[in-house]
C-alpha atoms as a PDB file:
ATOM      1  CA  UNK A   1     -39.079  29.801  23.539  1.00  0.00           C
ATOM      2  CA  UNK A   2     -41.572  29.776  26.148  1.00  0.00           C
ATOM      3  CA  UNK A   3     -41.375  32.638  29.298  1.00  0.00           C
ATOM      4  CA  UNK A   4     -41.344  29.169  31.304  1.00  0.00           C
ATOM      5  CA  UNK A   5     -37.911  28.758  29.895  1.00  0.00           C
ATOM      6  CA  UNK A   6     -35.894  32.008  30.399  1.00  0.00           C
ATOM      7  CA  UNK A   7     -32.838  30.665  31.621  1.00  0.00           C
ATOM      8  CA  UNK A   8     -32.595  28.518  28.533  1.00  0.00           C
ATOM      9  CA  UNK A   9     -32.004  31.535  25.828  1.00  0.00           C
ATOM     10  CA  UNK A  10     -28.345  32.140  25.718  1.00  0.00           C
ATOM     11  CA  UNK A  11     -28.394  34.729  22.983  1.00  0.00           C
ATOM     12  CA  UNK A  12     -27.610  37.683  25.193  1.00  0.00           C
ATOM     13  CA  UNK A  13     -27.238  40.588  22.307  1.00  0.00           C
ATOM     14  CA  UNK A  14     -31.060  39.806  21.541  1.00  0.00           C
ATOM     15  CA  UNK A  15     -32.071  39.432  25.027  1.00  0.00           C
ATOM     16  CA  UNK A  16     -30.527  42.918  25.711  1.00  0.00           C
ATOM     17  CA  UNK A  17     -31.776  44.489  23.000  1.00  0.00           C
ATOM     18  CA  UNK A  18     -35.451  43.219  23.806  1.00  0.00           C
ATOM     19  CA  UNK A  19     -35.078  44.245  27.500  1.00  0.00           C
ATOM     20  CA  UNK A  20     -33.785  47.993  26.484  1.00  0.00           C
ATOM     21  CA  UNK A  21     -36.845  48.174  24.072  1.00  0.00           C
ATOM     22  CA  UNK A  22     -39.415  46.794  26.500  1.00  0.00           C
ATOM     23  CA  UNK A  23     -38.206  48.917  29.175  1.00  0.00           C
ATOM     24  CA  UNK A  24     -37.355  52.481  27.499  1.00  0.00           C
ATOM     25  CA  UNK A  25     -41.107  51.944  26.130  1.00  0.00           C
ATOM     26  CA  UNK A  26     -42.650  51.557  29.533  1.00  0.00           C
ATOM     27  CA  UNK A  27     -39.872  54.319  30.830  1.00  0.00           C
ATOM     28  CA  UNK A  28     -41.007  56.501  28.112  1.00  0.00           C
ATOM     29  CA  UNK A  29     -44.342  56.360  28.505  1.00  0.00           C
ATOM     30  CA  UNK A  30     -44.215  57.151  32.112  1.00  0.00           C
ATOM     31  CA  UNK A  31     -41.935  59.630  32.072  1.00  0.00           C
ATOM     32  CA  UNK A  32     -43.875  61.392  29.713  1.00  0.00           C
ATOM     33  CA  UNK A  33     -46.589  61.675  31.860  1.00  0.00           C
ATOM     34  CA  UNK A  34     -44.814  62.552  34.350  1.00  0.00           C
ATOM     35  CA  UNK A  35     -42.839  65.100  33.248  1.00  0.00           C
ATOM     36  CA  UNK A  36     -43.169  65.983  29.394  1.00  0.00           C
ATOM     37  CA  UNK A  37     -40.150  64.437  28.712  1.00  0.00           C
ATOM     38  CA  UNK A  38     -38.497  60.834  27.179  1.00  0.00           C
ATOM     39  CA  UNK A  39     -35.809  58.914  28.985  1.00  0.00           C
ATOM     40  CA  UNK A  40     -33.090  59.837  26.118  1.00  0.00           C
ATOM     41  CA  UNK A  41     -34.202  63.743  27.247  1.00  0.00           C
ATOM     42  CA  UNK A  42     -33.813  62.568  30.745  1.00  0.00           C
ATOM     43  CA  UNK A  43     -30.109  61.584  30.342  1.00  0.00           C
ATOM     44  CA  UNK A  44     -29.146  64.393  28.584  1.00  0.00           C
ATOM     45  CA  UNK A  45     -30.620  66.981  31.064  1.00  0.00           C
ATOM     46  CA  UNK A  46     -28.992  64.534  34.102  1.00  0.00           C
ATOM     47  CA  UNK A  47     -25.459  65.112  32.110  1.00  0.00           C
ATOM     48  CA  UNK A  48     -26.076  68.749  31.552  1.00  0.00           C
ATOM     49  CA  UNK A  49     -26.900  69.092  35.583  1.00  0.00           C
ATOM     50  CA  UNK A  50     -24.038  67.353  36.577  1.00  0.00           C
ATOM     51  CA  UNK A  51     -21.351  69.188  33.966  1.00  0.00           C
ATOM     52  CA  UNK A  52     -22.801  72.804  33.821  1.00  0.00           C
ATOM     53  CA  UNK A  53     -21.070  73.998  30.695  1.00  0.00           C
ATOM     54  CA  UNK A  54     -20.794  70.826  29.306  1.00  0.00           C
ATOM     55  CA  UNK A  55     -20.318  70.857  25.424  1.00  0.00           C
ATOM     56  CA  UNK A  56     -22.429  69.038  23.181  1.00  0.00           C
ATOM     57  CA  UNK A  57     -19.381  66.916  22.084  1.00  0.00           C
ATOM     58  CA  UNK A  58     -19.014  66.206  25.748  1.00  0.00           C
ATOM     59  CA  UNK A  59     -22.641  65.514  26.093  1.00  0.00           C
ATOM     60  CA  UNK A  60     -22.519  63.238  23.149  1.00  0.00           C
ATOM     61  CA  UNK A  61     -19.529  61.350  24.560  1.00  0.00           C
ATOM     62  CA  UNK A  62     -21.208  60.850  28.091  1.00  0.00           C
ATOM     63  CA  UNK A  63     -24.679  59.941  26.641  1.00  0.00           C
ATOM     64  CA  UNK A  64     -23.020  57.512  23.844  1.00  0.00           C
ATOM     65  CA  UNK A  65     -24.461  58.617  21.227  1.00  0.00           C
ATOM     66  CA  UNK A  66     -23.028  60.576  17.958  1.00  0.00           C
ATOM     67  CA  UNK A  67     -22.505  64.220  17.813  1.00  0.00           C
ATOM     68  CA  UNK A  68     -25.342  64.405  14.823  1.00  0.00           C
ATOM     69  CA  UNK A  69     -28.389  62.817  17.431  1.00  0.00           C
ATOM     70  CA  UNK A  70     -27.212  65.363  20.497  1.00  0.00           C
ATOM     71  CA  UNK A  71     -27.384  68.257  18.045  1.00  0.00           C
ATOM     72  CA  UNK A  72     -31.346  67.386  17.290  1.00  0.00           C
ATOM     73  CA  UNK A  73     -31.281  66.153  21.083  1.00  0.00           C
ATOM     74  CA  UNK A  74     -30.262  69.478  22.358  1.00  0.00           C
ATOM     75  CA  UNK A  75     -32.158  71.695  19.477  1.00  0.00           C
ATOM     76  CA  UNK A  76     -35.344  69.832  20.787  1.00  0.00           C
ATOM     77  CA  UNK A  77     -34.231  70.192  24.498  1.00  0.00           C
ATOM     78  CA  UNK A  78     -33.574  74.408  23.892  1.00  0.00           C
ATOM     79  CA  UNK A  79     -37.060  74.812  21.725  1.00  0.00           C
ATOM     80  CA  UNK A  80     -39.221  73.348  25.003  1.00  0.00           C
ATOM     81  CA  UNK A  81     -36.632  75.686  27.251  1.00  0.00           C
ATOM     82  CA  UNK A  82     -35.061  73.014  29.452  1.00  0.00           C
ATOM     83  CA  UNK A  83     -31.348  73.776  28.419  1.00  0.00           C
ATOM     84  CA  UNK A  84     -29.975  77.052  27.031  1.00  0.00           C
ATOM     85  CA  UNK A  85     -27.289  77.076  25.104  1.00  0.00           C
ATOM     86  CA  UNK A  86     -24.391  79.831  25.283  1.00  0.00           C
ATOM     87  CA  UNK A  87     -21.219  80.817  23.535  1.00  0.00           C
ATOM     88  CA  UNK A  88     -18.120  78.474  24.491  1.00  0.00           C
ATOM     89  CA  UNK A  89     -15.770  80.960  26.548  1.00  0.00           C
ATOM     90  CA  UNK A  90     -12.906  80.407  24.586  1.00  0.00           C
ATOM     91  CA  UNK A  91     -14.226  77.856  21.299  1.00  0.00           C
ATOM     92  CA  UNK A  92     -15.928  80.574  19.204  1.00  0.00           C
ATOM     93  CA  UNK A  93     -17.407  77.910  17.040  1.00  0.00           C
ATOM     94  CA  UNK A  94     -18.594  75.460  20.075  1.00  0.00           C
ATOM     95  CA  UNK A  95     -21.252  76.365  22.623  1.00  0.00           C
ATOM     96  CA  UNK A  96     -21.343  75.016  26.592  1.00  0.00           C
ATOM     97  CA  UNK A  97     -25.149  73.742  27.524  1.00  0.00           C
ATOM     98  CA  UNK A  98     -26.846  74.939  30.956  1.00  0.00           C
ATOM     99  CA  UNK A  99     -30.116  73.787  32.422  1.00  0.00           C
ATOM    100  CA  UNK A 100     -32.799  76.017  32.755  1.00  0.00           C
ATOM    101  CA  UNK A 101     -35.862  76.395  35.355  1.00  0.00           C
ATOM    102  CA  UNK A 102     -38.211  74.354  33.422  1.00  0.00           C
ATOM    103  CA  UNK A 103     -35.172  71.520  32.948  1.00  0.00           C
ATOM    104  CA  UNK A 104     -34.834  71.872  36.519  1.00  0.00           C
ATOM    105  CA  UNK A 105     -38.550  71.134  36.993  1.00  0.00           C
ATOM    106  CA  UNK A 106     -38.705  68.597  34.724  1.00  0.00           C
ATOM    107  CA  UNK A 107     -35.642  66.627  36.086  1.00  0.00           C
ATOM    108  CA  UNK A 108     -38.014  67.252  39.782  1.00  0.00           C
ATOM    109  CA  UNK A 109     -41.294  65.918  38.088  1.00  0.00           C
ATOM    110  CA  UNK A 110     -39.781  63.075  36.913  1.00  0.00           C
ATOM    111  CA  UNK A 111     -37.849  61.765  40.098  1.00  0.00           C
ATOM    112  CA  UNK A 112     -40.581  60.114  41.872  1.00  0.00           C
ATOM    113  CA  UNK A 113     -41.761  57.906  38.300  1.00  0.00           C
ATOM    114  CA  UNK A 114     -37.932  57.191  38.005  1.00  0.00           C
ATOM    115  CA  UNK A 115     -37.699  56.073  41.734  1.00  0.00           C
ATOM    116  CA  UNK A 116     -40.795  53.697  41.203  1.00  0.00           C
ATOM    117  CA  UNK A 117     -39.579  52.367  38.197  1.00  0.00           C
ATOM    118  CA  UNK A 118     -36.669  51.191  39.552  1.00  0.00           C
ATOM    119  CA  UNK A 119     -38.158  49.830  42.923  1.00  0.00           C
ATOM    120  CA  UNK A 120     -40.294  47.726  40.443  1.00  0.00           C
ATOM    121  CA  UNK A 121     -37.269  46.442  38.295  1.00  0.00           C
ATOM    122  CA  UNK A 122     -35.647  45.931  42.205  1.00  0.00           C
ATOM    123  CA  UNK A 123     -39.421  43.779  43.164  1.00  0.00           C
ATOM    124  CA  UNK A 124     -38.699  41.987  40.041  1.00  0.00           C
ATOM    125  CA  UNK A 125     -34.936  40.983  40.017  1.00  0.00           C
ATOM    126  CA  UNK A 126     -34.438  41.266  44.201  1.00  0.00           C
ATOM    127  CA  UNK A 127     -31.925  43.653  45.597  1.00  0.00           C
ATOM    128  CA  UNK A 128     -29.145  41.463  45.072  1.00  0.00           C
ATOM    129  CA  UNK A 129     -30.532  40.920  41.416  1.00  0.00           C
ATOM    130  CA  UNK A 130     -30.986  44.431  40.859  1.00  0.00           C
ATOM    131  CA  UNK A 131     -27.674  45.167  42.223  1.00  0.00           C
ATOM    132  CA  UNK A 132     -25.645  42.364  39.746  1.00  0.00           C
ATOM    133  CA  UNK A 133     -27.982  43.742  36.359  1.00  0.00           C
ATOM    134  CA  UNK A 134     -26.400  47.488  37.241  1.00  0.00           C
ATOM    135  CA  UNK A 135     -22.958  46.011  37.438  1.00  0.00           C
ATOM    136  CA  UNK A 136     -23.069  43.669  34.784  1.00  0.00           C
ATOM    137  CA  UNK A 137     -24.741  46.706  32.686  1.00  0.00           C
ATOM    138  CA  UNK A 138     -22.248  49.288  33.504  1.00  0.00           C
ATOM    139  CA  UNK A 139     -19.729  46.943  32.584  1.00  0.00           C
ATOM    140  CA  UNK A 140     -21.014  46.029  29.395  1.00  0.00           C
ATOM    141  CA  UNK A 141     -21.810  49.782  28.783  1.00  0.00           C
ATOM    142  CA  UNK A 142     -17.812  50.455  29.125  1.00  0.00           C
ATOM    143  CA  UNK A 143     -16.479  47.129  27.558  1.00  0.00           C
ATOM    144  CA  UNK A 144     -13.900  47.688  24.575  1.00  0.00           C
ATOM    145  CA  UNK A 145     -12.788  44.391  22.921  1.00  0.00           C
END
């Protein structure tokens, strides 16, 4: 297959797959720079800013991902102080996730690479374009079959 010929691929689980990797590599990267922290640490201090006192089983369920990866996620998050952790008000055994100062600054460093990234991926597909991906995306992203 030739990138002459896009249109022609129809095998959409390996086109999204090589998409995600190509751009969570370039996201990554920049939003390293940026701010010291990758786009997986991104979404989980976005979740934990918009649900203070989430749980990391809540966190886990609105990221996607298993309960196992959030608890490194989190651990890693807590060691570079941009969440804190404290004792569940009424689960003894669970603990609710706020975000700290530096979490705080990092989601603010980050903003302006996150808002270029995604006029580029707008210059690329057109607003209409970029507009159908998200939809298409989020739909896919929720899909149960």
């Amino acid at each position: 297959m030739s990138e002459a010929e896009p249109a022609s691929d129809q095998r959409l689980f390996f086109l999204l797959q090589r998409a995600a990797h190509q751009l969570r590599t370039v996201a990554d990267r920049r939003c390293l720079a940026a701010a010291g922290v990758t786009t997986a640490q991104l979404g989980a201090l976005f979740a934990v800013r918009d649900q203070p006192g989430i749980t990391q089983r809540e966190l886990a369920h609105a990221l996607g991902l298993r309960e196992s990866g959030v608890t490194a996620l989190v651990a890693r998050l807590a060691k570079a102080d941009l969440v804190a952790r404290r004792p569940h008000p009424r689960e003894h055994r669970a603990v609710v996730l706020e975000l700290t100062d530096g979490g705080a600054a990092a989601l603010r460093a980050a903003q302006p690479e996150i808002e270029r990234f995604n006029g580029e991926l707008r210059g690329l597909l057109g607003d209409q374009g970029f507009a159908r991906t998200a939809a298409a995306l989020h739909a896919l992203g929720h899909w149960e079959s």
